[in-house]
Structure formats: C-alpha cells, structure tokens
C-alpha atoms as a PDB file:
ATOM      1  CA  UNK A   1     147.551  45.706 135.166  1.00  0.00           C
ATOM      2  CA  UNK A   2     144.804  43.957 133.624  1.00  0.00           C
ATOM      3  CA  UNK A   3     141.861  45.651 132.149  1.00  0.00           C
ATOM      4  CA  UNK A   4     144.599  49.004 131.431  1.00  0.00           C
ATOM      5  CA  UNK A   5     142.830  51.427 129.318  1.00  0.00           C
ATOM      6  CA  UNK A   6     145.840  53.707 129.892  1.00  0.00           C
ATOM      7  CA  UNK A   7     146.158  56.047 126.527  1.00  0.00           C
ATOM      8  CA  UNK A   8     142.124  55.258 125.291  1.00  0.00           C
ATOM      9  CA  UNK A   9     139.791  58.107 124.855  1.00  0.00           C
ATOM     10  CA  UNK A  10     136.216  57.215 125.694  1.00  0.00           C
ATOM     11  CA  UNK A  11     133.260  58.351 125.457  1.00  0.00           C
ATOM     12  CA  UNK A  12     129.772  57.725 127.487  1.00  0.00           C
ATOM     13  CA  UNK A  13     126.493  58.843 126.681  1.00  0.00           C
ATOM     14  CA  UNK A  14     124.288  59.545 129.818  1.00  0.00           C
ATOM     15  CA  UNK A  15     127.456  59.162 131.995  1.00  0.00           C
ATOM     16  CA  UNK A  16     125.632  61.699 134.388  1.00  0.00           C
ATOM     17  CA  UNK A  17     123.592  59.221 136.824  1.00  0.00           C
ATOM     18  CA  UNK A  18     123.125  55.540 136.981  1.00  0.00           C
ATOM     19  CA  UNK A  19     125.015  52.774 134.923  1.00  0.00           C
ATOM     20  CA  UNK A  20     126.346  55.338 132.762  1.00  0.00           C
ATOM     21  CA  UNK A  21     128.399  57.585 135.795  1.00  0.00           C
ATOM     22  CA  UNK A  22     129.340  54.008 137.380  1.00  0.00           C
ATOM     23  CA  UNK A  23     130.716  53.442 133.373  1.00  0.00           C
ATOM     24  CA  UNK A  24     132.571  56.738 133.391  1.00  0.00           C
ATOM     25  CA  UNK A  25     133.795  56.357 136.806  1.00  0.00           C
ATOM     26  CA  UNK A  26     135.233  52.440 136.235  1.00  0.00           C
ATOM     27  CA  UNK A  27     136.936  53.518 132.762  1.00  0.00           C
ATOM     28  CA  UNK A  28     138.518  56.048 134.329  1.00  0.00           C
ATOM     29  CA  UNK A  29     140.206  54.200 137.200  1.00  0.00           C
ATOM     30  CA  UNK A  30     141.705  51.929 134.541  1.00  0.00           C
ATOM     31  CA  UNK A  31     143.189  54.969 132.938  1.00  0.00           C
ATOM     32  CA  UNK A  32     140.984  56.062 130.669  1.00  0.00           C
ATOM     33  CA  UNK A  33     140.119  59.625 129.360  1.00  0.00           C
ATOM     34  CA  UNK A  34     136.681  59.775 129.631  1.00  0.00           C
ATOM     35  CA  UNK A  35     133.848  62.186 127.879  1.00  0.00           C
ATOM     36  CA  UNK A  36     130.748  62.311 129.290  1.00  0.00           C
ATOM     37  CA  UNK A  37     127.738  63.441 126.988  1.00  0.00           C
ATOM     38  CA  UNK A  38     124.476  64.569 128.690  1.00  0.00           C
ATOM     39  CA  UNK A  39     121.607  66.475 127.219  1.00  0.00           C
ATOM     40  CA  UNK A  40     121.968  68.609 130.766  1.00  0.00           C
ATOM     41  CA  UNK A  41     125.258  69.796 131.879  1.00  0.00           C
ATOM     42  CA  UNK A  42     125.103  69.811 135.497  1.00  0.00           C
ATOM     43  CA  UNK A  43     125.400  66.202 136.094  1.00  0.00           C
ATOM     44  CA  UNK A  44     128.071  65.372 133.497  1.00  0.00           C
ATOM     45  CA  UNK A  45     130.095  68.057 135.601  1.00  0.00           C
ATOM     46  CA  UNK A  46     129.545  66.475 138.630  1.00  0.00           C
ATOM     47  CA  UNK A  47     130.788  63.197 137.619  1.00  0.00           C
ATOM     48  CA  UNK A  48     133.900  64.263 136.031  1.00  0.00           C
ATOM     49  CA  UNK A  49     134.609  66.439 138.866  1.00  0.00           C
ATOM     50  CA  UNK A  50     134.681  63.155 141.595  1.00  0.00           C
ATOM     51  CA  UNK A  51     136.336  61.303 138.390  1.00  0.00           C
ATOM     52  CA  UNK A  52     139.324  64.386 138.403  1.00  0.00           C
ATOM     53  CA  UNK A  53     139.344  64.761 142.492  1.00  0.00           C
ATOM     54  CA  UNK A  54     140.485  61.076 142.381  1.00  0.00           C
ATOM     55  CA  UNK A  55     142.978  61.950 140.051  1.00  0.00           C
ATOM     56  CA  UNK A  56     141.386  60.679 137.050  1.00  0.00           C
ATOM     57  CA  UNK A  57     140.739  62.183 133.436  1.00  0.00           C
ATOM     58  CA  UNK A  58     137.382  63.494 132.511  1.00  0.00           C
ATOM     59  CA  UNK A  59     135.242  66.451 130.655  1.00  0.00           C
ATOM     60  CA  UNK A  60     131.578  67.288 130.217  1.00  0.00           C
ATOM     61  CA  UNK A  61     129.533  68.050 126.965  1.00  0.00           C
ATOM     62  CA  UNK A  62     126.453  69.080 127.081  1.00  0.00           C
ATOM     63  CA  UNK A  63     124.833  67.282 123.833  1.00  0.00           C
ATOM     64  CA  UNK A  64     121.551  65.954 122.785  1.00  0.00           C
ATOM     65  CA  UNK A  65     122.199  62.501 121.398  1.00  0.00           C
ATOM     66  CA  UNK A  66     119.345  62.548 119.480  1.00  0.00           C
ATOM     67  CA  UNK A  67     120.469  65.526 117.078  1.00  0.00           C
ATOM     68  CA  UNK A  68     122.709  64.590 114.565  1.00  0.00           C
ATOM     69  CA  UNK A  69     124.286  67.899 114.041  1.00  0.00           C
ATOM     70  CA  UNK A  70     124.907  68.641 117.887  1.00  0.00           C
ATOM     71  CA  UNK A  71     126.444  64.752 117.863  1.00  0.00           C
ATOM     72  CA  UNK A  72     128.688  65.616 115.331  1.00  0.00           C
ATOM     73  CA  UNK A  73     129.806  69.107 116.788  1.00  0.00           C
ATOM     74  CA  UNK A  74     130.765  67.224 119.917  1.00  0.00           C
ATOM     75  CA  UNK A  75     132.486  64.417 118.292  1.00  0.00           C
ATOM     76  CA  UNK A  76     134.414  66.732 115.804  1.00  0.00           C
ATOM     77  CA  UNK A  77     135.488  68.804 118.864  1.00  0.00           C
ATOM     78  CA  UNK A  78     136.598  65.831 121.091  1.00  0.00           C
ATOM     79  CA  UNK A  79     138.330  64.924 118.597  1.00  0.00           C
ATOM     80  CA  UNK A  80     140.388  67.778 117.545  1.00  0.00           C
ATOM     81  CA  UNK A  81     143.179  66.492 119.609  1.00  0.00           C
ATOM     82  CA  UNK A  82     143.292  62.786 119.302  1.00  0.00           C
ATOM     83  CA  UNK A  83     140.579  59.771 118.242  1.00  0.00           C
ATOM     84  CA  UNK A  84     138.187  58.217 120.284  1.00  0.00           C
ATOM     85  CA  UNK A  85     139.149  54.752 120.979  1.00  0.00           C
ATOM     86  CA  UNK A  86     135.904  53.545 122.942  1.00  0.00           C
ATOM     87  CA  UNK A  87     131.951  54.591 122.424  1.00  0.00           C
ATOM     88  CA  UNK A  88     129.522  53.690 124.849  1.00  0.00           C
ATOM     89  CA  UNK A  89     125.868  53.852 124.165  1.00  0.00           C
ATOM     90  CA  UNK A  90     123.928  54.264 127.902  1.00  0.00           C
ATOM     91  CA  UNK A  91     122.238  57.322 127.217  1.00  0.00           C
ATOM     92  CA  UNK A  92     118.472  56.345 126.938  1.00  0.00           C
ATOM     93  CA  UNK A  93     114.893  57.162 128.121  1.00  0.00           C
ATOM     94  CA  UNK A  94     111.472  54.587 129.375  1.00  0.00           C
ATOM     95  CA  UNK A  95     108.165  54.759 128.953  1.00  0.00           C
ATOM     96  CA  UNK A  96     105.650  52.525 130.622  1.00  0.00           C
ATOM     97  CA  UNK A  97     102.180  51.653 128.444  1.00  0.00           C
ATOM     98  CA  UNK A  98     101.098  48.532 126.233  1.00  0.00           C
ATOM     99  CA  UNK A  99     100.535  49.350 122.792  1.00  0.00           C
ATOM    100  CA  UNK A 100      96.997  51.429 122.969  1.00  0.00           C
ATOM    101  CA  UNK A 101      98.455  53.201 126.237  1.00  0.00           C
ATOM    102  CA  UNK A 102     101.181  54.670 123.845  1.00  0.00           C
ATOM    103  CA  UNK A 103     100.869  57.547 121.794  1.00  0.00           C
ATOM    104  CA  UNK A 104     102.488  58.547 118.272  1.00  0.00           C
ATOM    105  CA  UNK A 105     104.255  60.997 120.476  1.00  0.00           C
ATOM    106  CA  UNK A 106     105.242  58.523 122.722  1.00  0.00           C
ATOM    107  CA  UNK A 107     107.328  56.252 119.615  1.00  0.00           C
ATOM    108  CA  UNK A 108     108.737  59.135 118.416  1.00  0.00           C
ATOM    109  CA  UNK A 109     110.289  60.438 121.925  1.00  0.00           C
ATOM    110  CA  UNK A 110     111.662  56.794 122.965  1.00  0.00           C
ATOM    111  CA  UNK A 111     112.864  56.164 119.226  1.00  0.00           C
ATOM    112  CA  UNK A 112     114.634  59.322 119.005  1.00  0.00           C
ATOM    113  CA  UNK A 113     116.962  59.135 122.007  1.00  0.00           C
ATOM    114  CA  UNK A 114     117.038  55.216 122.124  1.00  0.00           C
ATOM    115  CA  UNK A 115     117.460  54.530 118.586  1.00  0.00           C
ATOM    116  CA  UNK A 116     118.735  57.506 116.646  1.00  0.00           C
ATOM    117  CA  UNK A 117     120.652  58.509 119.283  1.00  0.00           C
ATOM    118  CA  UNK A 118     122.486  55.792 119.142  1.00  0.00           C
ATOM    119  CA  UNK A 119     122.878  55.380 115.229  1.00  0.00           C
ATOM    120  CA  UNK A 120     124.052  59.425 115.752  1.00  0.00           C
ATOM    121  CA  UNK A 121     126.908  58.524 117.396  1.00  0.00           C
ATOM    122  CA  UNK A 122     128.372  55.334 116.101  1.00  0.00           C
ATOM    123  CA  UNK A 123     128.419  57.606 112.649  1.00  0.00           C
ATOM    124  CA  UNK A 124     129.937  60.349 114.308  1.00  0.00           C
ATOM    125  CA  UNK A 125     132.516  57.926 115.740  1.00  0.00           C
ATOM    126  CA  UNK A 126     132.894  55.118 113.289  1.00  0.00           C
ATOM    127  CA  UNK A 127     135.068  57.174 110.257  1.00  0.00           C
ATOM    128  CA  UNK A 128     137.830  57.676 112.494  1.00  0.00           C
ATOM    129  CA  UNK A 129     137.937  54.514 114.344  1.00  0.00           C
ATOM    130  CA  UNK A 130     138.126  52.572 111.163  1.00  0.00           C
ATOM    131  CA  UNK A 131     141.368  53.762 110.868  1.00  0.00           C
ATOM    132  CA  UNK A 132     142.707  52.686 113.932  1.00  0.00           C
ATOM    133  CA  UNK A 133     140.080  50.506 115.756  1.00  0.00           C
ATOM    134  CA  UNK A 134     138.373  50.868 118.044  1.00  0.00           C
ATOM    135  CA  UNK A 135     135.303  49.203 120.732  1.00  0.00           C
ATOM    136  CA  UNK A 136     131.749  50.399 120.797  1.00  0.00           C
ATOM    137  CA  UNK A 137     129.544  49.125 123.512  1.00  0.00           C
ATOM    138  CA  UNK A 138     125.150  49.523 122.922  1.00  0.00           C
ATOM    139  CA  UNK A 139     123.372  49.716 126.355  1.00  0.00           C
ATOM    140  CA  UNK A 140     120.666  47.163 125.182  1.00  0.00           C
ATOM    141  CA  UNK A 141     118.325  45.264 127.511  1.00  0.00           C
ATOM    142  CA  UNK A 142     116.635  42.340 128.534  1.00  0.00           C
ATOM    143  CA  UNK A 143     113.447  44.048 127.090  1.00  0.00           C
ATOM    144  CA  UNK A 144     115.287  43.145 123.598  1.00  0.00           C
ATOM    145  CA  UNK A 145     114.682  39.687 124.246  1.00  0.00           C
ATOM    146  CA  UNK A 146     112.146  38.685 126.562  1.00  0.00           C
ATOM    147  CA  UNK A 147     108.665  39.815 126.942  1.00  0.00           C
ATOM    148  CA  UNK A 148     107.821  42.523 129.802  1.00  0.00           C
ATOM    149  CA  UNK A 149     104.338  44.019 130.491  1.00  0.00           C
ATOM    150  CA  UNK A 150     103.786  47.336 129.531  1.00  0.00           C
ATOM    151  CA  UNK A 151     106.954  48.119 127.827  1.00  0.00           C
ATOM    152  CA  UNK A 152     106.146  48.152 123.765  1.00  0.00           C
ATOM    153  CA  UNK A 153     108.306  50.882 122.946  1.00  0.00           C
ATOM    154  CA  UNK A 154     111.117  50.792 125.354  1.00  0.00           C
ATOM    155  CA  UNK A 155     111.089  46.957 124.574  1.00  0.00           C
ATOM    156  CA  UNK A 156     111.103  48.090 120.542  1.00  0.00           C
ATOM    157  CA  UNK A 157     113.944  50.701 121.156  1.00  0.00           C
ATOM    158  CA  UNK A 158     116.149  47.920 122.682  1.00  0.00           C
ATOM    159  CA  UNK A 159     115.551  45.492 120.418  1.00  0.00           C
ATOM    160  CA  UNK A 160     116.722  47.871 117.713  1.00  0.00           C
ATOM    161  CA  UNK A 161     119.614  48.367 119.706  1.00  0.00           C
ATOM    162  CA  UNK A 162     120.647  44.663 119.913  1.00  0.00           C
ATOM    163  CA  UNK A 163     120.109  44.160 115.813  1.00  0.00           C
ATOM    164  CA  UNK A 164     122.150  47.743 115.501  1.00  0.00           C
ATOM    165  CA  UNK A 165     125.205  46.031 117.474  1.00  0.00           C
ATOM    166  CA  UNK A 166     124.953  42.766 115.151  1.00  0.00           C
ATOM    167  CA  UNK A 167     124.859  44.633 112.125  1.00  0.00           C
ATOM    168  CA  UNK A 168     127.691  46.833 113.203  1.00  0.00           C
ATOM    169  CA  UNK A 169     129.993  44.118 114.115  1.00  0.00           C
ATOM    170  CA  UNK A 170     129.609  42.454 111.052  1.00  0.00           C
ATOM    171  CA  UNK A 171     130.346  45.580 108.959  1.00  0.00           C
ATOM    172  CA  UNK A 172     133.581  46.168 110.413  1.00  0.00           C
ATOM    173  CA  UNK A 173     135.137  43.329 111.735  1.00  0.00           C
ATOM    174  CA  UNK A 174     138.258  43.835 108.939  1.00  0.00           C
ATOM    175  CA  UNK A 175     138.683  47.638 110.564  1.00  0.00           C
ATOM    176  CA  UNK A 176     139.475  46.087 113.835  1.00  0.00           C
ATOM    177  CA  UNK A 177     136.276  47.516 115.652  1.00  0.00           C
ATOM    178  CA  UNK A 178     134.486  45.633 118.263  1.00  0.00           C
ATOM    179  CA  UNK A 179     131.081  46.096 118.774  1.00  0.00           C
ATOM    180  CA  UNK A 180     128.762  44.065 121.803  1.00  0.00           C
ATOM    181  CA  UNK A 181     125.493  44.921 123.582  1.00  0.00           C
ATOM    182  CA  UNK A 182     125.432  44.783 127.240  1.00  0.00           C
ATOM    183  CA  UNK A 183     121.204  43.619 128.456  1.00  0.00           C
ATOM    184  CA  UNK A 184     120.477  44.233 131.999  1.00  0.00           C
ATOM    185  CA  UNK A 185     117.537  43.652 133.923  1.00  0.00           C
ATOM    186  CA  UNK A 186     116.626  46.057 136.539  1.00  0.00           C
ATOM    187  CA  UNK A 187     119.368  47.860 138.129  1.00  0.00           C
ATOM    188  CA  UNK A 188     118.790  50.116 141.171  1.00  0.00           C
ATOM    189  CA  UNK A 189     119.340  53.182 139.829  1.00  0.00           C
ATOM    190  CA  UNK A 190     117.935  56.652 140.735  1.00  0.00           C
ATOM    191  CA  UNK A 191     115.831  56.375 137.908  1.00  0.00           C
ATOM    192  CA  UNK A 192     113.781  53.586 139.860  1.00  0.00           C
ATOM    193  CA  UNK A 193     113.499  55.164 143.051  1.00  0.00           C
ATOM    194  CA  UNK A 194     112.133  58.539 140.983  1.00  0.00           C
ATOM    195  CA  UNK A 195     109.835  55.914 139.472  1.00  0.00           C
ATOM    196  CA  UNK A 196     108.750  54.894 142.760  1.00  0.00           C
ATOM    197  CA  UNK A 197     108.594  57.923 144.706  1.00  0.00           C
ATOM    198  CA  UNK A 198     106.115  59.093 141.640  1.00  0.00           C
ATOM    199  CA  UNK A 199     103.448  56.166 141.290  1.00  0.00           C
ATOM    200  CA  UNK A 200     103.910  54.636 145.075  1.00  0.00           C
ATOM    201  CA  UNK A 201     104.276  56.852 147.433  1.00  0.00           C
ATOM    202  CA  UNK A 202     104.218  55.469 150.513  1.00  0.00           C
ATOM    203  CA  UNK A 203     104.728  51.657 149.247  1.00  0.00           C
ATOM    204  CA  UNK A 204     108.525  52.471 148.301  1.00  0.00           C
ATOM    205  CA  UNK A 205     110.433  50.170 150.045  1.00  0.00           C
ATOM    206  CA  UNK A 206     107.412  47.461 149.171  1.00  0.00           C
ATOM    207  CA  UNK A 207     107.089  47.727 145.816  1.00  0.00           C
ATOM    208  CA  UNK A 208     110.750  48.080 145.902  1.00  0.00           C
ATOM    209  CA  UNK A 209     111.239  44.995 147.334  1.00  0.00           C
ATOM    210  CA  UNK A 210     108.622  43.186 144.896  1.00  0.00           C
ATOM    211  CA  UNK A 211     110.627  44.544 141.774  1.00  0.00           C
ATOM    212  CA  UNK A 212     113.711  42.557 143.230  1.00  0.00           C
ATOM    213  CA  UNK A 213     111.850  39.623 143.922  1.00  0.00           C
ATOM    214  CA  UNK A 214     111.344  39.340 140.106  1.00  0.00           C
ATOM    215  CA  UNK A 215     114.882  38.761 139.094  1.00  0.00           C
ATOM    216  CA  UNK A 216     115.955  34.818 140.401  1.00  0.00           C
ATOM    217  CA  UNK A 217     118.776  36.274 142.364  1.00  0.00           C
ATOM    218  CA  UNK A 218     116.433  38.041 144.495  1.00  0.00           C
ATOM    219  CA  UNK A 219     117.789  41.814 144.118  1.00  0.00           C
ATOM    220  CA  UNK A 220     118.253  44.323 141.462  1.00  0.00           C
ATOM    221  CA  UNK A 221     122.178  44.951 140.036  1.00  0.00           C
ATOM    222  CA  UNK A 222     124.107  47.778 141.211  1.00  0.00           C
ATOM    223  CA  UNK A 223     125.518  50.067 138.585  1.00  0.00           C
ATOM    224  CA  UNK A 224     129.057  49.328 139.304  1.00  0.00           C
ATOM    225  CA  UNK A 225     128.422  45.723 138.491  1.00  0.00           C
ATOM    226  CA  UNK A 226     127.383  46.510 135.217  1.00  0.00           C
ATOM    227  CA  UNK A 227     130.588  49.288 134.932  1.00  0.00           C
ATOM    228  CA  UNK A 228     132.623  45.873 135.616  1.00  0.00           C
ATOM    229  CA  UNK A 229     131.680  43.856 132.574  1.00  0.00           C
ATOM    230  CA  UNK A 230     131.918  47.463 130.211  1.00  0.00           C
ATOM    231  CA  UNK A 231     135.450  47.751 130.988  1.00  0.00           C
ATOM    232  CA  UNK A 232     136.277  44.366 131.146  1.00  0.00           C
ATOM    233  CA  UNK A 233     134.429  44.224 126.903  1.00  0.00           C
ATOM    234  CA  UNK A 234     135.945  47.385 126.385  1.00  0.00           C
ATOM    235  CA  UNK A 235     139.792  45.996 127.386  1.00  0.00           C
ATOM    236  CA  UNK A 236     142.207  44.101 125.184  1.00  0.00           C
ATOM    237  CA  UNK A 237     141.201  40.900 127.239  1.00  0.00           C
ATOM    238  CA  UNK A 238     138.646  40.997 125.074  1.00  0.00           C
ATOM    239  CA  UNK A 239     140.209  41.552 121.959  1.00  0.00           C
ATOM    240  CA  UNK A 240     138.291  38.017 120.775  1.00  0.00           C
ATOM    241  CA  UNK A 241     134.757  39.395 121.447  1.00  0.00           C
ATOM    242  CA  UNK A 242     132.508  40.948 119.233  1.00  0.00           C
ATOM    243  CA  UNK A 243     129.070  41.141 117.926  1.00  0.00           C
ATOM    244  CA  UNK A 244     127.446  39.735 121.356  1.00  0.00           C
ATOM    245  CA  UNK A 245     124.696  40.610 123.659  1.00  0.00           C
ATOM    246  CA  UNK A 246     125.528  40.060 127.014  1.00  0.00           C
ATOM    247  CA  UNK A 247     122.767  39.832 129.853  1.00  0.00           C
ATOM    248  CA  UNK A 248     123.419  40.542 133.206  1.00  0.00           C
ATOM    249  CA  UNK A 249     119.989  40.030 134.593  1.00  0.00           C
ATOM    250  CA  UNK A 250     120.217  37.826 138.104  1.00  0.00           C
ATOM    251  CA  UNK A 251     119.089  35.017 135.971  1.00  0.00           C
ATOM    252  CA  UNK A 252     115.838  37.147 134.875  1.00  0.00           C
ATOM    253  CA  UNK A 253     116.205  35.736 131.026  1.00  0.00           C
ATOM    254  CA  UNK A 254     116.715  31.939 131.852  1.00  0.00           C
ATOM    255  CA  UNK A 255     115.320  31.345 135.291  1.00  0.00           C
ATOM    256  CA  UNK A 256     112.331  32.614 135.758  1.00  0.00           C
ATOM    257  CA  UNK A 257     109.470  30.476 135.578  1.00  0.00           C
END
C-alpha cells in the first residue's frame, strides 16, 4: 500500500475541527496512531471516537500548545510507551485588523498559539526523534507569502512559521528528520462559516460565494484535500523532501491578477 504509515505514532495539533480532524482522520486510515492535541477536550474526543468506530487508532489530550510545560507533560506522556514518529503543526488562531486595528494584546494572543506554540512542540518532539527520525509538518499559509488585507498578525505568525520550517530542516537533516510547511489559501472550514454567520448575517451564502471567487479555481479547498498532501509529505514516498513550503491555494499565489 502506498502512503502506509502502519507502525508511526503521530501527532496533530488542533486535530478537533477543520484541516486538522481531516489530518487526523487521513493518517489514520493509512495506519497511523494518531494523538490529537486540543486546548478543549470535547472535540479531540469526538474525532478519535469516528477515527476508532472505523477501526482506526486514536486518543485525545487536552493541551494548550502555547504552554511549554503542559506541551511537554503531553509529549512526555505520549511517549511513555513508544516515540512519536510524525508532528503536525495545524493548531492555530486569526485575527482580522491592519496594523493600527491591532492591539498589543492582539500580537501577543496570535504569537502565542501560532508561533510559540509551534516552537513548544517541535522541542518537545525533536530530542527523541533525532534518534530515530522522524517528519514534522508546520501548517503555514499563503499569508506567509503574499500580501492579504487586514491580516498583519496572522500574516506575521505564518511567516514565522515558514522561516521556523527552513531553519528546522536545515538543523537536522543528518538526524534523518524531515521538516516542510504546507500554505493554503482559504479552505471551507467551520471556522469560515462561524466567521460569516458573525459579521454577515444574512449575506452568507453571498459573501461566501465572493470569498471563493478570489482563489483562480473559483472555490475554496476542502479539508480532506489538504489531509491528502499531509500524508502523502508525511509517507516514505517522500523520503526526498524536506525543508519546503508547499501551497495549495487554487492558484491564489500565482494566478491572480
């Protein structure tokens, strides 16, 4: 089977909802023993109970990536009984504002989840898969690269996040650890129809449809198609891939314009 992740213990931050519960759920039908971190329970329950009622392997952690010390508990008791073989980086929060519409409060709350949060766990992680390799995956963004209105700190966050993975790869490429960035543009989510519901109601499906119209394709990704290229960059057919961004953005990066 290709793609087999049969044996590897992974672990997805914000595997709850969204692209990281499509992650959870894709790694897991290739085999994988999955670990889903969220800062609230309930949903990382409810995905590794339909990952399990499909026969699949899966727990829930409640853990607040942006807390070093609750990281590190997790991590150490994950661990306990075997390594982690694969680290993926989804969990992450937005904020909406140019520069003047965002607060010293604001940078702090994006930068710990989106940046910290993901240094805590690469730490947490790397020791042991340095001695036995291992692949580590940073939910990055097209925000990293291209310029979007009204998203200064998200778009900072992310662009951390890319620089993070380059770094990373470079550091331990002779430990036999992988590490890419995956960049999406929008991907329908619950997250946007919340975002929606809250500043359009009434004008969903319009202002949905507008927000498609902005990627060249003419529609927003679907989680699972992002879940495809993780476990494809997380698989030993791509044992020749690291320290890469990868966009999967409808053409939003190159086409538009």
């Amino acid at each position: 089977m290709k793609f087999n992740l049969t044996d590897k213990r992974a672990l997805v931050t914000g595997g709850g909802s969204g692209i990281g519960k499509a992650i959870s759920i894709a790694l897991a039908e290739q085999g994988a023993d999955v670990h889903i971190l969220e800062v609230n329970k309930i949903p990382a329950k409810e995905t590794a109970a339909e990952i399990k009622a499909t026969g699949g392997k899966a727990q829930a952690h409640a853990c607040d990536v942006s807390k070093q010390k609750e990281v590190l508990n997790t991590v150490n008791a994950i661990t306990a009984d075997g390594a982690i073989d694969i680290l993926i980086n989804n969990a992450g929060i937005a904020h909406i504002g140019n520069v003047e519409l965002t607060s010293e409060a604001d940078i702090d709350r994006v930068y710990q989840v989106n940046i910290k949060g993901v240094y805590n766990c690469i730490y947490a992680c790397i020791k042991d898969m340095k001695d036995r390799g291992g692949v580590i995956i940073n939910m990055a963004s097209v925000a990293a690269t291209v310029g979007i209105s009204d998203r200064f700190a998200y778009s900072m966050t992310k662009g951390a996040v890319l620089t993070m993975t380059y770094s990373v790869a470079k550091d331990y490429l002779t430990y036999g650890i992988r590490c890419n960035s995956i960049s999406p543009a929008r991907v329908h989510t619950p997250f946007v129809d919340g975002y929606l519901k809250q500043n359009y109601p009434g004008m969903e499906k319009e202002m949905f449809e507008r927000l498609s119209q902005t990627q060249p394709i003419g529609r927003m990704g679907r989680p699972e198609e992002i879940a495809n290229l993780a476990v494809y960059l997380c698989s030993d057919e791509a044992s020749f891939i690291t320290g890469t961004d990868f966009p999967i953005d409808g053409g939003f990066i190159r086409l538009n314009g």
